[in-house]
N, C-alpha and C. Protein backbone atom coordinates (compact mmCIF):
# COMPACT_ATOMS: atom_id res chain seq x y z
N UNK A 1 -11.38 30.85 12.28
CA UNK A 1 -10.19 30.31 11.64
C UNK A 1 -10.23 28.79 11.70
N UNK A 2 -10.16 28.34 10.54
CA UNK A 2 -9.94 26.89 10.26
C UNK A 2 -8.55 25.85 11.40
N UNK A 3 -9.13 25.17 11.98
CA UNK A 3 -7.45 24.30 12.59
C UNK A 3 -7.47 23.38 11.69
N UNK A 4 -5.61 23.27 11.48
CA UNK A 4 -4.71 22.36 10.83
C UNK A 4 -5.03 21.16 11.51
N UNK A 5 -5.13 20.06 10.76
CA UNK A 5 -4.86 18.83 11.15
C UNK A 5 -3.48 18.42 10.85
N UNK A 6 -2.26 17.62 11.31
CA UNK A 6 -1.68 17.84 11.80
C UNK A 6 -1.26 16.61 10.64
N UNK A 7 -2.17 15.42 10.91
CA UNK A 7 -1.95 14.38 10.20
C UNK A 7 -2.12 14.42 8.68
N UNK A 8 -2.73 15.42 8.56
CA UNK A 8 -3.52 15.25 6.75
C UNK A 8 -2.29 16.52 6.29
N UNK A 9 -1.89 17.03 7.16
CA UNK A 9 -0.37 17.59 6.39
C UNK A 9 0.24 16.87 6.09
N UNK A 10 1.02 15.55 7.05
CA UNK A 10 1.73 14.82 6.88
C UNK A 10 1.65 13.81 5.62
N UNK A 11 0.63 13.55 5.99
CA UNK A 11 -0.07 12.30 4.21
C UNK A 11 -0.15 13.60 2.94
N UNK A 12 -0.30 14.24 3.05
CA UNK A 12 0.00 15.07 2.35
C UNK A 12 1.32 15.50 1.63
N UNK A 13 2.00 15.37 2.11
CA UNK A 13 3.59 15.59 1.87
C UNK A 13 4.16 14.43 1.25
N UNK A 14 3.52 13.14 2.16
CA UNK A 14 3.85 11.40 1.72
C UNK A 14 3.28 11.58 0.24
N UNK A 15 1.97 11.75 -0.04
CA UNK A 15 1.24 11.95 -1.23
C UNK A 15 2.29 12.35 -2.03
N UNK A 16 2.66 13.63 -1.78
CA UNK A 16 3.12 14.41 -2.83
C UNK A 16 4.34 14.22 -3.37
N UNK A 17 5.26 13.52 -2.37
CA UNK A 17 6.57 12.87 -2.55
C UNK A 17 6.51 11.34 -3.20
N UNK A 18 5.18 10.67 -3.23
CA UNK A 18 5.22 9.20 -3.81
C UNK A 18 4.68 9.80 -5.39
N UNK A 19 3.51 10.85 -5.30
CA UNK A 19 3.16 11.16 -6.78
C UNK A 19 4.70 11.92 -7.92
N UNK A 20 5.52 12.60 -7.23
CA UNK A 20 7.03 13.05 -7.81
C UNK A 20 7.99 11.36 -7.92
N UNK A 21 8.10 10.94 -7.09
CA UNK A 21 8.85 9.24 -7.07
C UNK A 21 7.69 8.66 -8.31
N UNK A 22 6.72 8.99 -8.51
CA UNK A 22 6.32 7.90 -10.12
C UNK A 22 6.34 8.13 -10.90
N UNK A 23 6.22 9.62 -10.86
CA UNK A 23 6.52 9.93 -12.11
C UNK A 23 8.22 10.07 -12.39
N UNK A 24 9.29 9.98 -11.95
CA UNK A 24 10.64 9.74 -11.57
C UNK A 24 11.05 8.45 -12.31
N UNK A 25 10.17 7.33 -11.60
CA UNK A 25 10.17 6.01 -12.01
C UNK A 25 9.65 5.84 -13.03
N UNK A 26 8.82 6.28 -13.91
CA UNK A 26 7.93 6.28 -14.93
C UNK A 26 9.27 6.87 -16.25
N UNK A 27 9.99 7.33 -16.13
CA UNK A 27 11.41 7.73 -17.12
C UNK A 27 11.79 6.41 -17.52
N UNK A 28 12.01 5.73 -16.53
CA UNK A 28 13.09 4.66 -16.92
C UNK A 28 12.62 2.97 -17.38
N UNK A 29 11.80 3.64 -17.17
CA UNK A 29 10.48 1.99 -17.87
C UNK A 29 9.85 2.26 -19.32
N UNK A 30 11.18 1.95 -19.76
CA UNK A 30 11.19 1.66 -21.27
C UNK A 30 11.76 0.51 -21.57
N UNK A 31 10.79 -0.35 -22.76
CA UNK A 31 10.81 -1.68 -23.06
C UNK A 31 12.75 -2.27 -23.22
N UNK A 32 13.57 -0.87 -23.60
CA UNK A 32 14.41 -1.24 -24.08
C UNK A 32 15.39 -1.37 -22.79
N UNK A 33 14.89 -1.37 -21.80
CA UNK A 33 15.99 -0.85 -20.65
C UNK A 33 15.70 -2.33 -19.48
N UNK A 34 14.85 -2.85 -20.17
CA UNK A 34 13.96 -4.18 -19.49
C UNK A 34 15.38 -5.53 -18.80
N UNK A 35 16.15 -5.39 -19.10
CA UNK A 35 17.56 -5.80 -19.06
C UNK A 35 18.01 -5.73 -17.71
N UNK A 36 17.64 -4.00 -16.96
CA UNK A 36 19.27 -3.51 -16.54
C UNK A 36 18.55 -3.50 -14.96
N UNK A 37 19.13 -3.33 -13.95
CA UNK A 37 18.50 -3.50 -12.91
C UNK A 37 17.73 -2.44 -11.75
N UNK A 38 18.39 -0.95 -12.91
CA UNK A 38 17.45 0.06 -12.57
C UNK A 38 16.05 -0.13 -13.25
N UNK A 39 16.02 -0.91 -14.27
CA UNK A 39 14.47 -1.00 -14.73
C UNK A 39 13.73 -1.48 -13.80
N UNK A 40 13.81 -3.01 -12.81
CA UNK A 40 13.53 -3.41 -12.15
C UNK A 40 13.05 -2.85 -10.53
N UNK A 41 14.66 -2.22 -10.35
CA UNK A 41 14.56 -1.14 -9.11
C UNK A 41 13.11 -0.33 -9.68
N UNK A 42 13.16 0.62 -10.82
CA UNK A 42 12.02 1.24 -11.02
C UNK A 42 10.62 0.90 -10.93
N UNK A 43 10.45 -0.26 -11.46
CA UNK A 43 9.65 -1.10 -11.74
C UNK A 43 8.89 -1.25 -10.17
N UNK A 44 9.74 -2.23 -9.25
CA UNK A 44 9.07 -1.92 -7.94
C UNK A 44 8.59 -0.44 -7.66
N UNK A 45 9.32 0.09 -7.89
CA UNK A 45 9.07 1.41 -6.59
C UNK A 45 7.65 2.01 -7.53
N UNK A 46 7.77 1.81 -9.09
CA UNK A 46 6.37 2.57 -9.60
C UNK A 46 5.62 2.15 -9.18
N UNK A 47 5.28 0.68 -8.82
CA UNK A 47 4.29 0.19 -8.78
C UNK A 47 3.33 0.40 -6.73
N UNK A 48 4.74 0.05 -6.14
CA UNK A 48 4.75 0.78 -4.44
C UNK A 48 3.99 2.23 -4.32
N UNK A 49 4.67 2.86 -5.11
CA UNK A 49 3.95 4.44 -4.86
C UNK A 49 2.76 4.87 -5.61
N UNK A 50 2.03 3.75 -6.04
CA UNK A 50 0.93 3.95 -6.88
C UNK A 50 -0.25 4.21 -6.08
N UNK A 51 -0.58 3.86 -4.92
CA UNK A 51 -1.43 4.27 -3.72
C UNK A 51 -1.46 5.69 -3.85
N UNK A 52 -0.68 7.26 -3.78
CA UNK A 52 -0.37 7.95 -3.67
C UNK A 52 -1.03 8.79 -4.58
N UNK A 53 -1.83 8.38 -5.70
CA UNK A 53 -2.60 9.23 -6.38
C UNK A 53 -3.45 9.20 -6.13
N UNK A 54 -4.52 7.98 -5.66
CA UNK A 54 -5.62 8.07 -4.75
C UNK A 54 -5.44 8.72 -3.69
N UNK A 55 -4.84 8.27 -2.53
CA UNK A 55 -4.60 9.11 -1.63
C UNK A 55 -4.70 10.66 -1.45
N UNK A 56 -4.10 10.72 -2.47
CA UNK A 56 -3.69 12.41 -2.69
C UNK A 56 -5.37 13.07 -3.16
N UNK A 57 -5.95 12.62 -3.95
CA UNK A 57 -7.44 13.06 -4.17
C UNK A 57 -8.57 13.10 -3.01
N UNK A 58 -8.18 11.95 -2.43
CA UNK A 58 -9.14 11.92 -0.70
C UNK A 58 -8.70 13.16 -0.38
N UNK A 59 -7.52 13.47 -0.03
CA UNK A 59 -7.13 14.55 1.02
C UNK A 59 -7.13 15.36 0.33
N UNK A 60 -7.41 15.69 -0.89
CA UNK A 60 -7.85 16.99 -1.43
C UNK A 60 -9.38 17.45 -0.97
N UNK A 61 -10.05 15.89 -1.50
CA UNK A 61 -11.26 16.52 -1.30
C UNK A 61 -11.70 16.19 0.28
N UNK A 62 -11.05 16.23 0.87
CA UNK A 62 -11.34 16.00 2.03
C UNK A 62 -10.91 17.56 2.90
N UNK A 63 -10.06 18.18 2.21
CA UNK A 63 -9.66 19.44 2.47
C UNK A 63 -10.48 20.23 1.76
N UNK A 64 -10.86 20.05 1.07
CA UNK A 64 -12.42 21.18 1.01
C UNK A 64 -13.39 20.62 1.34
N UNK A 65 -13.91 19.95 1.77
CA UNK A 65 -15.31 19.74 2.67
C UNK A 65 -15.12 20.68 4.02
């Protein structure tokens, strides 16, 4: 039987919760909304949780090796 690593669950979950938060943020970043200060709010956070798709592919393939 395979043991859990304990940590690569955890980044795992981070992963999966920053890849749902961009695409979230990715709604509201439209040229026309460039104004309002949820664009901005969005704007940071898409760009913050952009690590999270790399990430998320390591620990994939790092979970099947």
């Amino acid at each position: 039987m395979k043991e859990k690593i304990e940590e690569i669950i955890f980044l795992r979950g981070l992963a999966i919760i920053g890849i749902v938060l961009l695409h979230v943020t990715a709604y509201f970043l439209t040229p026309a909304n460039s104004d309002f200060l949820v664009y901005k709010i969005s704007l940071v956070l898409n760009q913050v949780v952009r690590f999270t798709l790399p990430m998320f592919l390591v620990i994939s393939g790092f979970g099947l090796a």
